[in-house]
C-alpha atoms as a PDB file:
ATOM      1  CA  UNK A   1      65.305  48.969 151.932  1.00  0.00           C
ATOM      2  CA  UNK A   2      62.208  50.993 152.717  1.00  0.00           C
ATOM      3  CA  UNK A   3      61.776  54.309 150.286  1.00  0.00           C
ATOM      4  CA  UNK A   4      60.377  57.116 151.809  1.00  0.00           C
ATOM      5  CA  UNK A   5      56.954  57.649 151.574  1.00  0.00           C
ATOM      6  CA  UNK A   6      56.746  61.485 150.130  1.00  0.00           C
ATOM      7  CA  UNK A   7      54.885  63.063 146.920  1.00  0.00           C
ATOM      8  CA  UNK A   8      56.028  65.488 144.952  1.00  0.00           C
ATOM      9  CA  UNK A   9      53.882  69.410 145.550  1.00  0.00           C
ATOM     10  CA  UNK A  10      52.395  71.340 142.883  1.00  0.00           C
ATOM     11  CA  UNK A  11      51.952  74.208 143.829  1.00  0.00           C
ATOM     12  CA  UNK A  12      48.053  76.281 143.036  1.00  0.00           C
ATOM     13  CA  UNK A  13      47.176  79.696 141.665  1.00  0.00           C
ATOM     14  CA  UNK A  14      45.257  80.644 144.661  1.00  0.00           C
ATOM     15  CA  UNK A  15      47.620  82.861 145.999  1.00  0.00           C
ATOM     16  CA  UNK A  16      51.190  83.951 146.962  1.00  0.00           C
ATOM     17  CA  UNK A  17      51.187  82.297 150.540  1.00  0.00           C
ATOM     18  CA  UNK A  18      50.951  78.664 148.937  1.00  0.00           C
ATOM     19  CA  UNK A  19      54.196  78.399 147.082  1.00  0.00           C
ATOM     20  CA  UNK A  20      56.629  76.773 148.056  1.00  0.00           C
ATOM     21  CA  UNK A  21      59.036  78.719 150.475  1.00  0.00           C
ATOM     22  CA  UNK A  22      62.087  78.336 147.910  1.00  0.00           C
ATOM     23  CA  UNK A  23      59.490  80.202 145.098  1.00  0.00           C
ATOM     24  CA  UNK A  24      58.771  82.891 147.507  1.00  0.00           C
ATOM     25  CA  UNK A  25      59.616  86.893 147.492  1.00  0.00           C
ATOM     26  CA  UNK A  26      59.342  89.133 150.585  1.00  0.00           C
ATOM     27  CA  UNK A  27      56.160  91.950 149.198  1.00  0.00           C
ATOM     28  CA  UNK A  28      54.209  94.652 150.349  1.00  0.00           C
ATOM     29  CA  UNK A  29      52.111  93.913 153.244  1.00  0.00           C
ATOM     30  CA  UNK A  30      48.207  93.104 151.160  1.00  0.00           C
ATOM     31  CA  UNK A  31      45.701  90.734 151.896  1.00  0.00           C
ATOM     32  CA  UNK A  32      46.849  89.263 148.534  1.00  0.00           C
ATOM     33  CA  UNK A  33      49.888  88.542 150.697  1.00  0.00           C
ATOM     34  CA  UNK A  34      48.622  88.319 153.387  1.00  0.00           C
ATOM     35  CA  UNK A  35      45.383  86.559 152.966  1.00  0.00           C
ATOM     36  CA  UNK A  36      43.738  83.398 154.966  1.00  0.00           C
ATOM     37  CA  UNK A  37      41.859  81.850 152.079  1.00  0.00           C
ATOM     38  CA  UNK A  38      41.472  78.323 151.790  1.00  0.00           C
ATOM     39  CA  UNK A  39      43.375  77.706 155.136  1.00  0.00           C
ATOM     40  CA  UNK A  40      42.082  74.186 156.184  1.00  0.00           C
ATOM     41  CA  UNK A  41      42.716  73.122 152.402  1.00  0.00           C
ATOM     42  CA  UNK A  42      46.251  74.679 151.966  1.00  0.00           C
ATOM     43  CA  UNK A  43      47.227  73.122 155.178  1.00  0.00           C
ATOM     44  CA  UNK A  44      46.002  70.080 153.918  1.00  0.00           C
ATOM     45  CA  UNK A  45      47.298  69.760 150.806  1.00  0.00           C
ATOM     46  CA  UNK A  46      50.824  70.409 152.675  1.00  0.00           C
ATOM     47  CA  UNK A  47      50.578  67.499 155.409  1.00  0.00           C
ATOM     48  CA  UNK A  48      49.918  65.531 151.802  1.00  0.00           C
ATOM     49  CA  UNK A  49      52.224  66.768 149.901  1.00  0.00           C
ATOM     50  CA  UNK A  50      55.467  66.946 151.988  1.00  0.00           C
ATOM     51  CA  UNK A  51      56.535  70.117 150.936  1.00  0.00           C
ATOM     52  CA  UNK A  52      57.465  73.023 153.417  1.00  0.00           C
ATOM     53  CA  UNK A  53      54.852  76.047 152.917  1.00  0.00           C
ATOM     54  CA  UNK A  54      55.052  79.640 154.708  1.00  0.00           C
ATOM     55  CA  UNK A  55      53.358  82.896 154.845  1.00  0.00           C
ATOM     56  CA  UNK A  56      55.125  85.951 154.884  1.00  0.00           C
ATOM     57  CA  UNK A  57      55.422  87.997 158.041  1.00  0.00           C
ATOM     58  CA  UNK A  58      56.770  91.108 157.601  1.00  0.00           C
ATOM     59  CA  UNK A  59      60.381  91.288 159.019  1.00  0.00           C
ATOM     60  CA  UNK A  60      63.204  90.552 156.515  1.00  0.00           C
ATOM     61  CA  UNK A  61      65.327  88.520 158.502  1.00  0.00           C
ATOM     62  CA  UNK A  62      62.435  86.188 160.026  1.00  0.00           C
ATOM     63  CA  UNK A  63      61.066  85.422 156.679  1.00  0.00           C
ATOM     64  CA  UNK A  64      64.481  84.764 155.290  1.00  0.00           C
ATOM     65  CA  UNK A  65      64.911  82.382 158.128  1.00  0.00           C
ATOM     66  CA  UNK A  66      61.876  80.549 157.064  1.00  0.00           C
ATOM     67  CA  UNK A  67      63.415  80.921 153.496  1.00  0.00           C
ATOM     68  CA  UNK A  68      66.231  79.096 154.252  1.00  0.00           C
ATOM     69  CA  UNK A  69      64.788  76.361 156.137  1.00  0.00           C
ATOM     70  CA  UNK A  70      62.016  75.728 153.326  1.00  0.00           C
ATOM     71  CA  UNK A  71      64.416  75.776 150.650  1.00  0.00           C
ATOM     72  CA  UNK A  72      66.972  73.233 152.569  1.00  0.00           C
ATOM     73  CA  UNK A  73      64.213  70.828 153.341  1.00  0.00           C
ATOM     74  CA  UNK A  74      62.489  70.906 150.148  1.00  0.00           C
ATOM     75  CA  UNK A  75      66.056  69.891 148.695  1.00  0.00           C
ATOM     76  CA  UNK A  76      65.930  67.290 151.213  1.00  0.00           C
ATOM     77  CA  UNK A  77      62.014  66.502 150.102  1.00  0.00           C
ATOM     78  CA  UNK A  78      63.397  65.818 146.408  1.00  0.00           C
ATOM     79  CA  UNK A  79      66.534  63.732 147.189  1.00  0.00           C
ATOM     80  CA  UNK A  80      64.133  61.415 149.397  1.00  0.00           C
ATOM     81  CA  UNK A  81      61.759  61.094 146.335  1.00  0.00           C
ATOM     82  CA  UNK A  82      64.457  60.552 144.193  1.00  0.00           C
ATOM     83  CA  UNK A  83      66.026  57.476 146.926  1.00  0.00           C
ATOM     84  CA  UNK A  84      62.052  55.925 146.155  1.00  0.00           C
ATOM     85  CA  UNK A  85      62.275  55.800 142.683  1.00  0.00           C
ATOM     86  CA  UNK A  86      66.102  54.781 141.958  1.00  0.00           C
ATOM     87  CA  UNK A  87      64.989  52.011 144.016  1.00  0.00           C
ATOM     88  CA  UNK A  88      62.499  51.209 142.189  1.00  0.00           C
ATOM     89  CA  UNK A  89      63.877  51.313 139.048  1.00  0.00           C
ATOM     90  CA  UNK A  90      66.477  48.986 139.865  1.00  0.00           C
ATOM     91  CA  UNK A  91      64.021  46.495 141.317  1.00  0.00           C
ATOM     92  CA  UNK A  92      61.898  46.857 138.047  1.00  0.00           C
ATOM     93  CA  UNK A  93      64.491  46.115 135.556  1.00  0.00           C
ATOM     94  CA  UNK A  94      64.976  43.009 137.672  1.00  0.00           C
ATOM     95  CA  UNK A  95      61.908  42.540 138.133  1.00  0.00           C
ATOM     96  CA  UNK A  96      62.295  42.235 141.949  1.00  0.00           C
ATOM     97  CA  UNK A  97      59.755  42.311 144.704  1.00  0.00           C
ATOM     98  CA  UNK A  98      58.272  45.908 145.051  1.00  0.00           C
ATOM     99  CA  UNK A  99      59.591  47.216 147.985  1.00  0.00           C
ATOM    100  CA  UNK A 100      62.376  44.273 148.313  1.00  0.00           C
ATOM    101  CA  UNK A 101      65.421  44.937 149.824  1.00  0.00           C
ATOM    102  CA  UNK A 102      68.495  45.786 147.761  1.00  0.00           C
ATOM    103  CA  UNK A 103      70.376  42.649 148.841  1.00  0.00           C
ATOM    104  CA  UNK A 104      67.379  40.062 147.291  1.00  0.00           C
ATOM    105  CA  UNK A 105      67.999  42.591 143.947  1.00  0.00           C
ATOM    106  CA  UNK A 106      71.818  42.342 144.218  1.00  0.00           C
ATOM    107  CA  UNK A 107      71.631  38.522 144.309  1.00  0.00           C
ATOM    108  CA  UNK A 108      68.962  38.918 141.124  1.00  0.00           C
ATOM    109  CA  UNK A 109      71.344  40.663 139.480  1.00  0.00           C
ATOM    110  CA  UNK A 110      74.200  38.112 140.047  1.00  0.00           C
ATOM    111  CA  UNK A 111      72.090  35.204 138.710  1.00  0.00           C
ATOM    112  CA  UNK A 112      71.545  37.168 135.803  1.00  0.00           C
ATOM    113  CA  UNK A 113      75.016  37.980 134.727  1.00  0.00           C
ATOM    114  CA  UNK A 114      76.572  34.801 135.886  1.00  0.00           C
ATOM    115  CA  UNK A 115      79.595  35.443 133.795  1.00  0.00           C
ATOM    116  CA  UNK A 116      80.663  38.550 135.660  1.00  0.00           C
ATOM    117  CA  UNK A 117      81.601  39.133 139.439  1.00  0.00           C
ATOM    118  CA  UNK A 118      79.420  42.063 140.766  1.00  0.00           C
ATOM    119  CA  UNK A 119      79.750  43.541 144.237  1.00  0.00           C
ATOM    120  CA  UNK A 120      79.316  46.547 145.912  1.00  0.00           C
ATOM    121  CA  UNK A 121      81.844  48.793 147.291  1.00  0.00           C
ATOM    122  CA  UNK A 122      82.086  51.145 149.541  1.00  0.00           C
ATOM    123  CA  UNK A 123      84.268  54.382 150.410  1.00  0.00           C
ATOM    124  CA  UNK A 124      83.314  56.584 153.171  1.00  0.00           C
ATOM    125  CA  UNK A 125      79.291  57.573 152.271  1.00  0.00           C
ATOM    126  CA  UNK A 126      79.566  56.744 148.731  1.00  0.00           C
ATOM    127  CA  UNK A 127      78.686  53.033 147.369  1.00  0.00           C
ATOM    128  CA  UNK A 128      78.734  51.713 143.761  1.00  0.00           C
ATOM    129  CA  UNK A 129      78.218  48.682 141.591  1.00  0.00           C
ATOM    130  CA  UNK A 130      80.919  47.122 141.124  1.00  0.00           C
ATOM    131  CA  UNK A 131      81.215  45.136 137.636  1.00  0.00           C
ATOM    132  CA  UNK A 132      83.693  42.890 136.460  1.00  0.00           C
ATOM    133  CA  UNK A 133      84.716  43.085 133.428  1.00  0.00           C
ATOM    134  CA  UNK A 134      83.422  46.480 133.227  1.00  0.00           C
ATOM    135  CA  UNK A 135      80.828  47.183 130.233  1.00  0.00           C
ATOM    136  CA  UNK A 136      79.951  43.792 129.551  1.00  0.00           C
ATOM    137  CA  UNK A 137      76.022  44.853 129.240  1.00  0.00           C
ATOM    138  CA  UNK A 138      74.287  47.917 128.472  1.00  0.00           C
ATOM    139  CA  UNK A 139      71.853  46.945 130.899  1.00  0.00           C
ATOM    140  CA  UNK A 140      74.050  46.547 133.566  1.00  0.00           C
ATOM    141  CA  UNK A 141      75.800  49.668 133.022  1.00  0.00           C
ATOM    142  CA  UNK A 142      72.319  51.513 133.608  1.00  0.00           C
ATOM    143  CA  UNK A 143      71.948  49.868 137.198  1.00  0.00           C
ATOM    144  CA  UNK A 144      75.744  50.896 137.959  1.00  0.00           C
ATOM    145  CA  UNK A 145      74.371  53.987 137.285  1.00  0.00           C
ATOM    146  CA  UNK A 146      70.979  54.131 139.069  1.00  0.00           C
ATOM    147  CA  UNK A 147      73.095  53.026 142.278  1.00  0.00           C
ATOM    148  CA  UNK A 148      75.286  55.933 141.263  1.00  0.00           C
ATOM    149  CA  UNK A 149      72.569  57.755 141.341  1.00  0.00           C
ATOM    150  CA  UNK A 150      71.192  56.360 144.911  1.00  0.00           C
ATOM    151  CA  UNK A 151      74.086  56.873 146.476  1.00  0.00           C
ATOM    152  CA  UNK A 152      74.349  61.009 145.601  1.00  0.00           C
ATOM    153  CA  UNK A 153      70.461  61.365 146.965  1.00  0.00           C
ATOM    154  CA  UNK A 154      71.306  59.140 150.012  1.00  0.00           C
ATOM    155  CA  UNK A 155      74.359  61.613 151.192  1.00  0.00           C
ATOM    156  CA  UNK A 156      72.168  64.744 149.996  1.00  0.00           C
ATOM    157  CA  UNK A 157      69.646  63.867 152.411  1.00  0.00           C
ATOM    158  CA  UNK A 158      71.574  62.856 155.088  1.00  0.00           C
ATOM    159  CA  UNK A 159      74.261  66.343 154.632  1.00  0.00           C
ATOM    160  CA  UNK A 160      70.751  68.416 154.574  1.00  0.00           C
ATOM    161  CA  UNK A 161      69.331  66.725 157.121  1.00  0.00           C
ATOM    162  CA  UNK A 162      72.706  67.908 159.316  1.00  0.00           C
ATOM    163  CA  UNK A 163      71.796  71.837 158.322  1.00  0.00           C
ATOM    164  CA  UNK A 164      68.657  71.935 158.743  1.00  0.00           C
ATOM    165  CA  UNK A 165      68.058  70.351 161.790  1.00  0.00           C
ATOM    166  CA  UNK A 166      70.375  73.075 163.109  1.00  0.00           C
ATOM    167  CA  UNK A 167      68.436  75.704 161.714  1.00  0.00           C
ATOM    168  CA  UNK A 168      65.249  74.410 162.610  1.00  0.00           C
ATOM    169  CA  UNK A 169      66.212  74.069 166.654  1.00  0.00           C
ATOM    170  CA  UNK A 170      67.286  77.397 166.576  1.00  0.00           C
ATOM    171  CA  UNK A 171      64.180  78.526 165.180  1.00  0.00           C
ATOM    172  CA  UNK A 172      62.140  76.859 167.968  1.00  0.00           C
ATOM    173  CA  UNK A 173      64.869  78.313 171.119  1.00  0.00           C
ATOM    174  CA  UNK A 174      63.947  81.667 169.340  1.00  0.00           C
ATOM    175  CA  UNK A 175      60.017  81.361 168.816  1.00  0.00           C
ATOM    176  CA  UNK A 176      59.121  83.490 171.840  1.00  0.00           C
ATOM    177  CA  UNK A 177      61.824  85.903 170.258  1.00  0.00           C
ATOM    178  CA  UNK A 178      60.631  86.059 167.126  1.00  0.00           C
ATOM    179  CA  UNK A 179      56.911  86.267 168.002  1.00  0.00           C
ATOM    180  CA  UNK A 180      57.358  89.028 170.148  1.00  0.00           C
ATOM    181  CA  UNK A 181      59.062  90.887 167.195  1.00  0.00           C
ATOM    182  CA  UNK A 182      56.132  90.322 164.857  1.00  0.00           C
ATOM    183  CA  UNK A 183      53.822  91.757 167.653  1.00  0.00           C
ATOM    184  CA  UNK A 184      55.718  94.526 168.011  1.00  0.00           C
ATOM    185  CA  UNK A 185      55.730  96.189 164.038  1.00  0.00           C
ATOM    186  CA  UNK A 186      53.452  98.892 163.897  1.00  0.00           C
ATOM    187  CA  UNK A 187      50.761  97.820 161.317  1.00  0.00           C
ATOM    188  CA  UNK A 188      46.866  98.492 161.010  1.00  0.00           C
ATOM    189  CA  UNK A 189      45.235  96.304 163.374  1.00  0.00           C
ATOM    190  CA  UNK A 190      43.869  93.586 160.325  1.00  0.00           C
ATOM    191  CA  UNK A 191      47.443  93.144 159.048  1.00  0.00           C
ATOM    192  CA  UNK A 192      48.680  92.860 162.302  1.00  0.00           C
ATOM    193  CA  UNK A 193      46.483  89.554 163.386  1.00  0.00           C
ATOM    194  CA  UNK A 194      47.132  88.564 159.808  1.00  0.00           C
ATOM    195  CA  UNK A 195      51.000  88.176 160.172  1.00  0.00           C
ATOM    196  CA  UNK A 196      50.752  86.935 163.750  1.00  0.00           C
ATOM    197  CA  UNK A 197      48.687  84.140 162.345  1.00  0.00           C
ATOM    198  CA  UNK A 198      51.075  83.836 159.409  1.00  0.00           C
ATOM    199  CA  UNK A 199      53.950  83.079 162.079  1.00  0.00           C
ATOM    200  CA  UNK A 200      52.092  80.741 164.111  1.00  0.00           C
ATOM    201  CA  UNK A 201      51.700  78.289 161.234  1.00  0.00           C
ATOM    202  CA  UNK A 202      55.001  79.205 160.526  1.00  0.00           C
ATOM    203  CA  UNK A 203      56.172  77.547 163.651  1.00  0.00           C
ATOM    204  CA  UNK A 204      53.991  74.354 163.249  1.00  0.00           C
ATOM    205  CA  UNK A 205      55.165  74.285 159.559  1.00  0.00           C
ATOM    206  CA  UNK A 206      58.635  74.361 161.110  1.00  0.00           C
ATOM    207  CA  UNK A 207      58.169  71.789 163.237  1.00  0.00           C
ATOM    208  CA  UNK A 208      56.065  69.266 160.652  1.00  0.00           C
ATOM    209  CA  UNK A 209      59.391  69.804 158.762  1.00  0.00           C
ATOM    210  CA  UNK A 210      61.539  68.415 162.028  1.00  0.00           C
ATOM    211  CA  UNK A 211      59.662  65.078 162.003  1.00  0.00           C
ATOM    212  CA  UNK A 212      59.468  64.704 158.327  1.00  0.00           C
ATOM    213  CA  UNK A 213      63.311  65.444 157.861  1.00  0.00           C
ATOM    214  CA  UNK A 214      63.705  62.656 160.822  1.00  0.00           C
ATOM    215  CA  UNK A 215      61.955  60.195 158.474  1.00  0.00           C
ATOM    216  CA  UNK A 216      64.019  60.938 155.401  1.00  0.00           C
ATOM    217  CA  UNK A 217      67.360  60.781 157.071  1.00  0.00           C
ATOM    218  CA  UNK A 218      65.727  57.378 158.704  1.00  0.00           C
ATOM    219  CA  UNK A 219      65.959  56.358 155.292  1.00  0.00           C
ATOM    220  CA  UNK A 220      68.740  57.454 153.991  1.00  0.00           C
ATOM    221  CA  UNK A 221      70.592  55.765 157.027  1.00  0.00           C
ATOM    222  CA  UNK A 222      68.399  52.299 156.140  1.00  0.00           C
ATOM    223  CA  UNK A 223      69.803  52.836 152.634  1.00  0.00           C
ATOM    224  CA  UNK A 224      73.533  53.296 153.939  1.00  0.00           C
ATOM    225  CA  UNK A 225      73.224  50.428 156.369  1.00  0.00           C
ATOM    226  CA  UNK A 226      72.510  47.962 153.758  1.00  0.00           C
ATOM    227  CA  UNK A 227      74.748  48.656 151.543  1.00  0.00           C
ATOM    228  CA  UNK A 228      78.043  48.732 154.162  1.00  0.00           C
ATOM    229  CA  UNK A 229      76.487  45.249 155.227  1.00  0.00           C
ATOM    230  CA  UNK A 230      76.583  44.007 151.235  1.00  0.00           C
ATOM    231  CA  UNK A 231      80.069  45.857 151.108  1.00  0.00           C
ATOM    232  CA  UNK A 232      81.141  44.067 154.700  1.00  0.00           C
ATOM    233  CA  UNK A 233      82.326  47.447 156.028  1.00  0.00           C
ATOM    234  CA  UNK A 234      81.181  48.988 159.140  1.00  0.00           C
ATOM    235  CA  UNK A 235      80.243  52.803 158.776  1.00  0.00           C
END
């Protein structure tokens, strides 16, 4: 079982334009919203990072497009991160192999609660611990629920993954659409470049966001696989 390898953003001070998307308000057109600042490092922070980013550019309904999308994958983001570190709190309680697979765990487990019969089950998208005699250990009952736990941020990131790819692809069959309605607003010739430029890295945002939400449904899936082979159920 491979968690996904994604950080968590914090978000600076420098200005508006670096928040994250789901933190963001449509404002007065301003170089404070506006502005180019820092470009190379914002973009780099974001490739780091994970997190979706945007600029604002003007027209309500693009921007809430972009919206929409940021605050669906950054959702997505979190439930991957979370994935990651269930993971690995199971395998540290049992003090398994970073990065081991759930099945050498599982077997861990067994050997260390010989007296009770542990599987996992499976029903539909949703797995689980199985323990019997339930609540023999407190310990235990703290992995049933860290796989609880796994199993709610695997089917978050695979049902977001389903919306937003949607949302994304028809962002991209509208992008000569869209830009040609930014070019169009009548603005002073500064803010106009400024929100054309804003839209560009809108787009590549957008479509940094289709690979990364590839990954994270990747492993979500590598999650779900292994635990319908432990389960002996074919999803």
């Amino acid at each position: 079982m491979f968690p996904c390898c994604c950080k968590c953003f914090t978000k600076t001070s420098a200005d508006a334009e670096r928040q994250p998307l789901s933190a963001r308000t449509i404002g007065p057109y301003s170089k404070a919203a506006y502005g180019t600042d820092s470009l190379e490092t914002a973009r780099d922070t974001t490739v780091k990072k994970g997190k979706v980013n945007a600029k604002l550019v003007g027209v309500p309904d693009i921007d809430h497009l972009f919206t929409d999308i940021g605050d669906t994958f950054n959702k997505q983001h979190q439930h991957c991160l979370e994935i990651s570190e269930y993971i690995r709190q199971v395998n540290e309680s049992y003090k398994c192999p970073p990065n081991s697979s759930f099945s050498v765990c599982l077997q861990k487990i067994k050997e260390k609660h010989r007296d009770l019969e542990i599987n996992v089950q499976m029903q539909g998208y949703s797995f689980m611990l199985e323990v019997q005699p339930e609540g023999a250990h407190e310990k235990l009952l703290h992995t049933q629920q860290q796989i609880k736990n796994l199993s709610l941020a695997t089917k978050s990131v695979l049902a977001a993954g389903t919306t937003l790819q949607e949302m994304i692809n028809y962002v991209l069959q509208k992008e000569e659409e869209l830009t040609d309605r930014v070019k169009k607003m009548d603005l002073a010739y500064q803010d106009k470049v400024r929100v054309e430029s804003n839209l560009k890295e809108n787009l590549q945002e957008v479509r940094r966001t289709k690979q990364l939400s590839v990954q994270y449904r990747e492993t979500a899936n590598q999650v779900l696989a292994e635990m319908a082979q432990l389960a002996d159920i074919t999803i």
